[in-house]
C-alpha atoms as a PDB file:
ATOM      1  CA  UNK A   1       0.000   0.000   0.000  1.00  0.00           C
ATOM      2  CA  UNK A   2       1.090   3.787  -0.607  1.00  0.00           C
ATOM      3  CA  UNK A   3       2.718   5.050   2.262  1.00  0.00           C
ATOM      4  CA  UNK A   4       0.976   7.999   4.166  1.00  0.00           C
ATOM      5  CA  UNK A   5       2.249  11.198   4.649  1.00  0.00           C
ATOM      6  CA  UNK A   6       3.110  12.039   8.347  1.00  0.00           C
ATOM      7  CA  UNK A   7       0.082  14.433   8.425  1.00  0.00           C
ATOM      8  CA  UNK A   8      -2.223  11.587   7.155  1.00  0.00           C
ATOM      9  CA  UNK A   9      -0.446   9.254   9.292  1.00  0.00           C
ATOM     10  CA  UNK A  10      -1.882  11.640  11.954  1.00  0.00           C
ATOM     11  CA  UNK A  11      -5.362  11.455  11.066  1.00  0.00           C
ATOM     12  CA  UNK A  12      -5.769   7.913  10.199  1.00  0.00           C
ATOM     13  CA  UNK A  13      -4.337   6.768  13.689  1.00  0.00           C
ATOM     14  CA  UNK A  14      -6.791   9.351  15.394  1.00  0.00           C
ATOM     15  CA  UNK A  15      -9.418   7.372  13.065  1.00  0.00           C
ATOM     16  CA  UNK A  16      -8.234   4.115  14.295  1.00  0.00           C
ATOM     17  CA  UNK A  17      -8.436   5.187  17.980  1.00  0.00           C
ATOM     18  CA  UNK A  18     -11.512   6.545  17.768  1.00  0.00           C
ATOM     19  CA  UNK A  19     -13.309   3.901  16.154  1.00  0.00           C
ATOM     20  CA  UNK A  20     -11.531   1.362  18.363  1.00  0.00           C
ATOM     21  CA  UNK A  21     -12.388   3.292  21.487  1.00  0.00           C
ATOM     22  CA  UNK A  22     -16.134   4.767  20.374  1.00  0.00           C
ATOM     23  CA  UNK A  23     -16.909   2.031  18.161  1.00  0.00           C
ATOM     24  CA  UNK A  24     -17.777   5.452  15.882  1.00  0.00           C
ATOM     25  CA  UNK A  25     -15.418   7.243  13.421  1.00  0.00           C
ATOM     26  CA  UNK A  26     -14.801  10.682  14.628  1.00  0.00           C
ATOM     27  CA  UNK A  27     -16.353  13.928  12.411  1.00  0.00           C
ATOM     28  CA  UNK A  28     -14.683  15.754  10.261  1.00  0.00           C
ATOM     29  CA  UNK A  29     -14.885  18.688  13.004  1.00  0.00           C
ATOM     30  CA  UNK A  30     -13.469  16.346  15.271  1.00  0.00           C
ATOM     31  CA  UNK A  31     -10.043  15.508  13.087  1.00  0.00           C
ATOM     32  CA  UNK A  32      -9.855  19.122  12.319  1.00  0.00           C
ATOM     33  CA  UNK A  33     -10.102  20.004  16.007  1.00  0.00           C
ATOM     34  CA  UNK A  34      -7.676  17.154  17.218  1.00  0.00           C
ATOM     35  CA  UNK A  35      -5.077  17.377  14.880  1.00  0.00           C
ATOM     36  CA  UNK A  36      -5.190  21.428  14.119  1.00  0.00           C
ATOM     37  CA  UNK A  37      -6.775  22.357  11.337  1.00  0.00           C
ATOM     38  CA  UNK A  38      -8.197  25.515  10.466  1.00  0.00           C
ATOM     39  CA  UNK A  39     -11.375  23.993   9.176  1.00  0.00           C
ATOM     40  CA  UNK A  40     -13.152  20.816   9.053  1.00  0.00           C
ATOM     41  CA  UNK A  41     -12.482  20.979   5.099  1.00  0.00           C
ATOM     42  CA  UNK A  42      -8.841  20.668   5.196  1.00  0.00           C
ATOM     43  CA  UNK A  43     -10.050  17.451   7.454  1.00  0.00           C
ATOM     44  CA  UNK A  44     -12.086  16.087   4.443  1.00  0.00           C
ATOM     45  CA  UNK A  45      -8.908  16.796   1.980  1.00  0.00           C
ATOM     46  CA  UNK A  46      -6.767  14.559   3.930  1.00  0.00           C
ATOM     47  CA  UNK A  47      -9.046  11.776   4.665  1.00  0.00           C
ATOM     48  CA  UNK A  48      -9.877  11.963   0.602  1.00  0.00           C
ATOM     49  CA  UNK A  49      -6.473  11.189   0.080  1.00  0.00           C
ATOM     50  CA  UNK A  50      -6.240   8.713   2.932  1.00  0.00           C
ATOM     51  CA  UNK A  51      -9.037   6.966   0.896  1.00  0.00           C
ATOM     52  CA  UNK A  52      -7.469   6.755  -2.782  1.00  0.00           C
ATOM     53  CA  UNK A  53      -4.526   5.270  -0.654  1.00  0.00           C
ATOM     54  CA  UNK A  54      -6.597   2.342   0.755  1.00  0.00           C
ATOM     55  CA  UNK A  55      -6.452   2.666   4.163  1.00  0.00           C
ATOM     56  CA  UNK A  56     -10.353   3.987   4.623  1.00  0.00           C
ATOM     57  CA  UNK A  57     -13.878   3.400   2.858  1.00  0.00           C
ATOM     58  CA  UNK A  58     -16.010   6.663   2.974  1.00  0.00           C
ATOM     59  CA  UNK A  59     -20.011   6.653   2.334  1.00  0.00           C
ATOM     60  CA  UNK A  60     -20.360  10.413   0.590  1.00  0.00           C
ATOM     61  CA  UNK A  61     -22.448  12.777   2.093  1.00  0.00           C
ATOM     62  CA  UNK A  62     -22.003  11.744   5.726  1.00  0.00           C
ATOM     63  CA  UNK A  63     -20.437  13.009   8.809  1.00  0.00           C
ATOM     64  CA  UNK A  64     -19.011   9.602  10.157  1.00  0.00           C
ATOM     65  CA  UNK A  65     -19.262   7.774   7.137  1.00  0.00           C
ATOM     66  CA  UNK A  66     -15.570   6.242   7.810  1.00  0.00           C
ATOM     67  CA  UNK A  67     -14.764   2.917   8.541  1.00  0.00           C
ATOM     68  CA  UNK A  68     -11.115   1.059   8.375  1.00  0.00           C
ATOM     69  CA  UNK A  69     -10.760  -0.725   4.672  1.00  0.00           C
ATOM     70  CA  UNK A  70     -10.582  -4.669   4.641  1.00  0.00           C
ATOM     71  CA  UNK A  71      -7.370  -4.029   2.467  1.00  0.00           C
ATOM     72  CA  UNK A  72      -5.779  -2.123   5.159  1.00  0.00           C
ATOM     73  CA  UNK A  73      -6.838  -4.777   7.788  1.00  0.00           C
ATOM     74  CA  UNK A  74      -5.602  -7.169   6.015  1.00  0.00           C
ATOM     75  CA  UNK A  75      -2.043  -5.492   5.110  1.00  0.00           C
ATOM     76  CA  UNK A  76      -1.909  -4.612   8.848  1.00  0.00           C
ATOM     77  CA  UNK A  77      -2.871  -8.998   9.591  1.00  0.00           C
ATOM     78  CA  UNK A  78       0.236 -10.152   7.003  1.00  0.00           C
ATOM     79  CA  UNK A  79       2.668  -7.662   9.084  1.00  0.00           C
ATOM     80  CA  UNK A  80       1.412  -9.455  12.392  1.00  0.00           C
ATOM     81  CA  UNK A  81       2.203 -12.503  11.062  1.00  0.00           C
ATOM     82  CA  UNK A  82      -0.080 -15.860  10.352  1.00  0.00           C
ATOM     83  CA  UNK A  83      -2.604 -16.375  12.413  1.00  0.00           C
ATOM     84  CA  UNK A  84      -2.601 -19.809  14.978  1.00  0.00           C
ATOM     85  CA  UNK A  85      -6.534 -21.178  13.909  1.00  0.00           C
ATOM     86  CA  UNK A  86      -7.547 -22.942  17.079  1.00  0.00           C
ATOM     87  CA  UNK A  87     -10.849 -24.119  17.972  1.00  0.00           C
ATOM     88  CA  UNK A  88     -13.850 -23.908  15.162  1.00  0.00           C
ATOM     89  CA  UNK A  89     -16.993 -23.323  15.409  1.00  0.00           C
ATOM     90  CA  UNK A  90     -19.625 -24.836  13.327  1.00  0.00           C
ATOM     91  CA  UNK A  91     -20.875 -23.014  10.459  1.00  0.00           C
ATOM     92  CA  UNK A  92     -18.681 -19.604  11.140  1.00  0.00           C
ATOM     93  CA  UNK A  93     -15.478 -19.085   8.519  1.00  0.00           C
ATOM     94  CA  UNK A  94     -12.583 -20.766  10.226  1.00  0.00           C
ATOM     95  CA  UNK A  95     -10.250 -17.520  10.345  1.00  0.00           C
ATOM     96  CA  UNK A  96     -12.691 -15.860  12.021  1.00  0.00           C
ATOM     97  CA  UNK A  97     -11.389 -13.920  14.491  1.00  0.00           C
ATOM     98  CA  UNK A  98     -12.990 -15.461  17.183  1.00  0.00           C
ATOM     99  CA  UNK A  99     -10.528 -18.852  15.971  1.00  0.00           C
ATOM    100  CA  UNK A 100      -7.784 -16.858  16.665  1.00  0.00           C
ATOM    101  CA  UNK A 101      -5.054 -18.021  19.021  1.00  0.00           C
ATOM    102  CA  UNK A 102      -1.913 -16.426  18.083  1.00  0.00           C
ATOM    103  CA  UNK A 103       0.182 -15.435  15.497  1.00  0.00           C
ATOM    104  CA  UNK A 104       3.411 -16.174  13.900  1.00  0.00           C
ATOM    105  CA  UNK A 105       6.362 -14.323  12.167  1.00  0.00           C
ATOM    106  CA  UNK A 106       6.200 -16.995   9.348  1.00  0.00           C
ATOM    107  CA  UNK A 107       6.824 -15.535   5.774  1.00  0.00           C
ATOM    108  CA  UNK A 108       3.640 -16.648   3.747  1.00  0.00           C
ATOM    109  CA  UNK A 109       5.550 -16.525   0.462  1.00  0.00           C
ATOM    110  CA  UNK A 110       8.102 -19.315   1.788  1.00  0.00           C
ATOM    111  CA  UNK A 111       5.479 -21.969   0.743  1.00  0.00           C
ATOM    112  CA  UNK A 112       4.057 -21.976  -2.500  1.00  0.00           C
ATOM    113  CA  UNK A 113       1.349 -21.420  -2.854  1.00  0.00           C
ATOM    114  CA  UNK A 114       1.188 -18.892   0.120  1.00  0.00           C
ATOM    115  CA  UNK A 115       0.061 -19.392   3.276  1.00  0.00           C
ATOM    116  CA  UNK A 116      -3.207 -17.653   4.628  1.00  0.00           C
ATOM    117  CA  UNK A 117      -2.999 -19.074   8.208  1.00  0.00           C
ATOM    118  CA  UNK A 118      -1.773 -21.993  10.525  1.00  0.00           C
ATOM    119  CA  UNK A 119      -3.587 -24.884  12.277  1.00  0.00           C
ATOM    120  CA  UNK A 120      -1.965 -27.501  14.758  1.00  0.00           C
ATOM    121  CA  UNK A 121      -2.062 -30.883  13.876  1.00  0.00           C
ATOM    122  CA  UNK A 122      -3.679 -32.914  16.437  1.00  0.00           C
ATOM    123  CA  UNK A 123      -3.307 -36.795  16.403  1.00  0.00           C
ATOM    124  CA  UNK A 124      -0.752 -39.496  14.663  1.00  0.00           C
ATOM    125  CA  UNK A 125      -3.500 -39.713  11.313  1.00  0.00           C
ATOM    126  CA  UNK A 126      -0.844 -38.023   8.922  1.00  0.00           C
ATOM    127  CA  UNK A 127       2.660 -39.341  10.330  1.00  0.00           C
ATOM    128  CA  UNK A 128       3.479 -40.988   7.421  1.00  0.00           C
ATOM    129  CA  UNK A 129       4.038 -38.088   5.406  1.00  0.00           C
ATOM    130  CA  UNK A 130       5.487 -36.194   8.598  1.00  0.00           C
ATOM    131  CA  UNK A 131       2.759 -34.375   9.944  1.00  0.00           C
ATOM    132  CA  UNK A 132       2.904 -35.087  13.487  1.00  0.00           C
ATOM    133  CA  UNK A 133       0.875 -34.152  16.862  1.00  0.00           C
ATOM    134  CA  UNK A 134       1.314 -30.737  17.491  1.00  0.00           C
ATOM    135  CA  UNK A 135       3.059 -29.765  14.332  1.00  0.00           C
ATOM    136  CA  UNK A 136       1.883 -26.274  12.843  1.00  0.00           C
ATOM    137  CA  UNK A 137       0.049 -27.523   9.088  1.00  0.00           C
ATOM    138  CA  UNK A 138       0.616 -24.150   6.571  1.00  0.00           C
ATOM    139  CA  UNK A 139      -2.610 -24.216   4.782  1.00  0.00           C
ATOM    140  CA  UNK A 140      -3.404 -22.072   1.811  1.00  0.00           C
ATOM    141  CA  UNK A 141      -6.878 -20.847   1.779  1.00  0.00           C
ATOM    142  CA  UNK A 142      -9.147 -21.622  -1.034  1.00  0.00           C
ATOM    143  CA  UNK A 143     -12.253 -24.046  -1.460  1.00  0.00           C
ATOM    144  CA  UNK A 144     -10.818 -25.911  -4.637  1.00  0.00           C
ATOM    145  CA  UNK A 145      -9.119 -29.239  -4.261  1.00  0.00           C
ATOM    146  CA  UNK A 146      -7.445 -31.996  -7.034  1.00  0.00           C
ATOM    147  CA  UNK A 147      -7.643 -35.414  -5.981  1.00  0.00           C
ATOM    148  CA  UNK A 148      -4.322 -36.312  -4.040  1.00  0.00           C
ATOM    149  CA  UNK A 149      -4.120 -33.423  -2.668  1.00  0.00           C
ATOM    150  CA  UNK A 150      -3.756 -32.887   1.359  1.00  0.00           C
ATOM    151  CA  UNK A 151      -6.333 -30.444   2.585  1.00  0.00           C
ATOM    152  CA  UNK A 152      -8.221 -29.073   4.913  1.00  0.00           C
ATOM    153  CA  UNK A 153     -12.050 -30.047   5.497  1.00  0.00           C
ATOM    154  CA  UNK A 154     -14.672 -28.991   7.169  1.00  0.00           C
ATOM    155  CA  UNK A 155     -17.887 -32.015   7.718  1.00  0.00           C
ATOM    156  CA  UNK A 156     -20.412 -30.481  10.066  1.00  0.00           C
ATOM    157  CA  UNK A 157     -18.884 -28.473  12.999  1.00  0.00           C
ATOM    158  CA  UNK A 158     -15.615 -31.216  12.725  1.00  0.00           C
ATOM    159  CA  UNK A 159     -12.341 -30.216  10.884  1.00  0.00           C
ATOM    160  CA  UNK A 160      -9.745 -32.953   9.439  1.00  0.00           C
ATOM    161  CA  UNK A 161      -6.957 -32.627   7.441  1.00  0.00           C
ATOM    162  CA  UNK A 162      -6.489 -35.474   5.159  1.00  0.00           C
ATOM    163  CA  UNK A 163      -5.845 -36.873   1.359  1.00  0.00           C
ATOM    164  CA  UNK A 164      -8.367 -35.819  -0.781  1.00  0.00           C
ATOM    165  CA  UNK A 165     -10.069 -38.144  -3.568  1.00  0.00           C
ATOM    166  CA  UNK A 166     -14.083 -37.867  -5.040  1.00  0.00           C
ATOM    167  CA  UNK A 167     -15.294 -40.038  -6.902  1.00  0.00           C
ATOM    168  CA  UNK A 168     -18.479 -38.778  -8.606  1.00  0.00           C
ATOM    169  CA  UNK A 169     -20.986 -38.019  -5.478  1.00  0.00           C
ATOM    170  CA  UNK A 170     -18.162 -39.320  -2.808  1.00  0.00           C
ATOM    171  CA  UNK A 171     -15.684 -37.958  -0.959  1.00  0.00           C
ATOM    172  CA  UNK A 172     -12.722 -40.341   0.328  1.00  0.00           C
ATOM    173  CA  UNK A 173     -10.894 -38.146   3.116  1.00  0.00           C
ATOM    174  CA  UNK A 174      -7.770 -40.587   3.390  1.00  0.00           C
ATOM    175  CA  UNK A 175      -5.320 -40.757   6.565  1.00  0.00           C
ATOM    176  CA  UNK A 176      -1.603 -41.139   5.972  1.00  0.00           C
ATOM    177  CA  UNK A 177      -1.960 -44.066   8.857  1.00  0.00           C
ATOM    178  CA  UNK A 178      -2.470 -47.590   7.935  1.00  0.00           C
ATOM    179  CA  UNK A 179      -4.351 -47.677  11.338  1.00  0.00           C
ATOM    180  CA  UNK A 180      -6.610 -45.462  10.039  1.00  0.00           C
ATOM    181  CA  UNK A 181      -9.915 -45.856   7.660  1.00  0.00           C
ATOM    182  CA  UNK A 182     -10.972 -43.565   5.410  1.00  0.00           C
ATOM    183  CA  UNK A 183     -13.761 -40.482   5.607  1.00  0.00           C
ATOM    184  CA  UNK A 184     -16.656 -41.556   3.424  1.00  0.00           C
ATOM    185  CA  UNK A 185     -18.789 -38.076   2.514  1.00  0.00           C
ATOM    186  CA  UNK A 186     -21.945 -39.003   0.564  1.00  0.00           C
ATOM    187  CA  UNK A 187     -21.863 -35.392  -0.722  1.00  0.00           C
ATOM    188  CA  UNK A 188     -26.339 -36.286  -1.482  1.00  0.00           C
ATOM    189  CA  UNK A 189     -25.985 -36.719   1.828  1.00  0.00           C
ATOM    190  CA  UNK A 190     -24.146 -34.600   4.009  1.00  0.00           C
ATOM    191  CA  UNK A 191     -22.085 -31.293   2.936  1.00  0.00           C
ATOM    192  CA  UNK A 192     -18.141 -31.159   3.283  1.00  0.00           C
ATOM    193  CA  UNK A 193     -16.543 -27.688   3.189  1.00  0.00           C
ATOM    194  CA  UNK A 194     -13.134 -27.496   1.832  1.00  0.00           C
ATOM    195  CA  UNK A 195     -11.269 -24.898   3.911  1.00  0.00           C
ATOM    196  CA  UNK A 196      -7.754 -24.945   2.304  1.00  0.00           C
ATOM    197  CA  UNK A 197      -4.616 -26.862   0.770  1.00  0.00           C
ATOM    198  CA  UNK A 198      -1.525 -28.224   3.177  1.00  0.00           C
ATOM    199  CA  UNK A 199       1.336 -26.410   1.672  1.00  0.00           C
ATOM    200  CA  UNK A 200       3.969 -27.400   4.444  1.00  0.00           C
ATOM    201  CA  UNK A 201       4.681 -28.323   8.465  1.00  0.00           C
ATOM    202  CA  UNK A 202       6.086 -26.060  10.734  1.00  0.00           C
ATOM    203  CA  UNK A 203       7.699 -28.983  13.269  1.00  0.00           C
ATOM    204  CA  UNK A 204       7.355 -28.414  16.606  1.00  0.00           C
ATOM    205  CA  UNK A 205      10.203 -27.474  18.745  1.00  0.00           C
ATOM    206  CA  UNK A 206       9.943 -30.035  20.962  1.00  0.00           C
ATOM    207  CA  UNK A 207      10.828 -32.892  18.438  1.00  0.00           C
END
């Protein structure tokens, strides 16, 4: 994104704060009187221009029509670093960020395709391939999957991470664990979500 000037850098953190503190974007009256301006339309120049940058989304024609852009949310997530996904709950999108545990300094680009978030590997089902209990699974978001492929899937409120196969109406979710028998999805019958692609293992430091 297109760095802000220092002045604009002013008046989007004051739109930040205020927003996180009110739950309301301040007026333009408000910015002009917080940061100095001589009038509340040198306040609607700067937040113009703090708009064709990408930082804000303004509704015209409204006093506190500001709110913080999903690209600069989103920018401002990737510099945090990936987010930990830990518990799910049924029927909400699995980065929500209510699933949020933690986050990493991991690089998305270092796996191809890139990351979009983390989930811990629970169980022995995909040790064969070197995913083990409490390994950190870098999953690339998207709902698309190729058979042999390892993903992520969501069946009801339960999510698995397995080797992917259909074959017309069926899903096979496969383990990597000869101990292990395969997810049957009657996809007639019951809906599977696919939440993402394994793109690599972050192994846990304790191995």
């Amino acid at each position: 994104m297109t760095p802000l000037t220092p002045r604009q850098k002013q008046v989007f953190q004051f739109i930040r704060q205020q927003i996180e503190d009110t739950g309301l974007p301040p007026s333009r009256l408000e910015i002009a009187k917080k940061i100095g301006f001589k009038s509340a339309n040198a306040a609607e120049e700067h937040i113009k221009a703090i708009a064709r940058k990408g930082y804000i989304d303004v509704t015209p024609k409204t006093s506190r029509g500001i709110k913080i852009s999903d690209q600069w949310k989103l920018a401002y997530e990737n510099k945090l670093g990936l987010p930990l996904v830990g518990l799910v709950a049924a029927g909400a999108p699995i980065t929500a960020i209510e699933h949020i545990e933690d986050r990493y300094k991991v690089e998305p680009t270092i796996f191809h395709p890139a990351a979009d978030f983390l989930l811990k590997i629970r169980g022995d089902s995909m040790k064969n391939i070197g995913m083990l209990d409490g390994d950190l699974l870098a999953v690339h978001k998207t709902n698309r999957a190729k058979n042999g492929q390892v993903v992520v899937a969501r069946i009801e409120d339960e999510v698995t991470v397995k080797r992917f196969e259909k074959v017309g109406n069926t899903i096979f979710l496969h383990a990597e664990n000869e101990e292990y028998e395969p997810i049957i999805v009657n996809l007639l019958l019951q809906k599977l979500y696919i939440e993402g692609l394994a793109v690599g293992v972050i192994r846990n430091s304790g191995w």
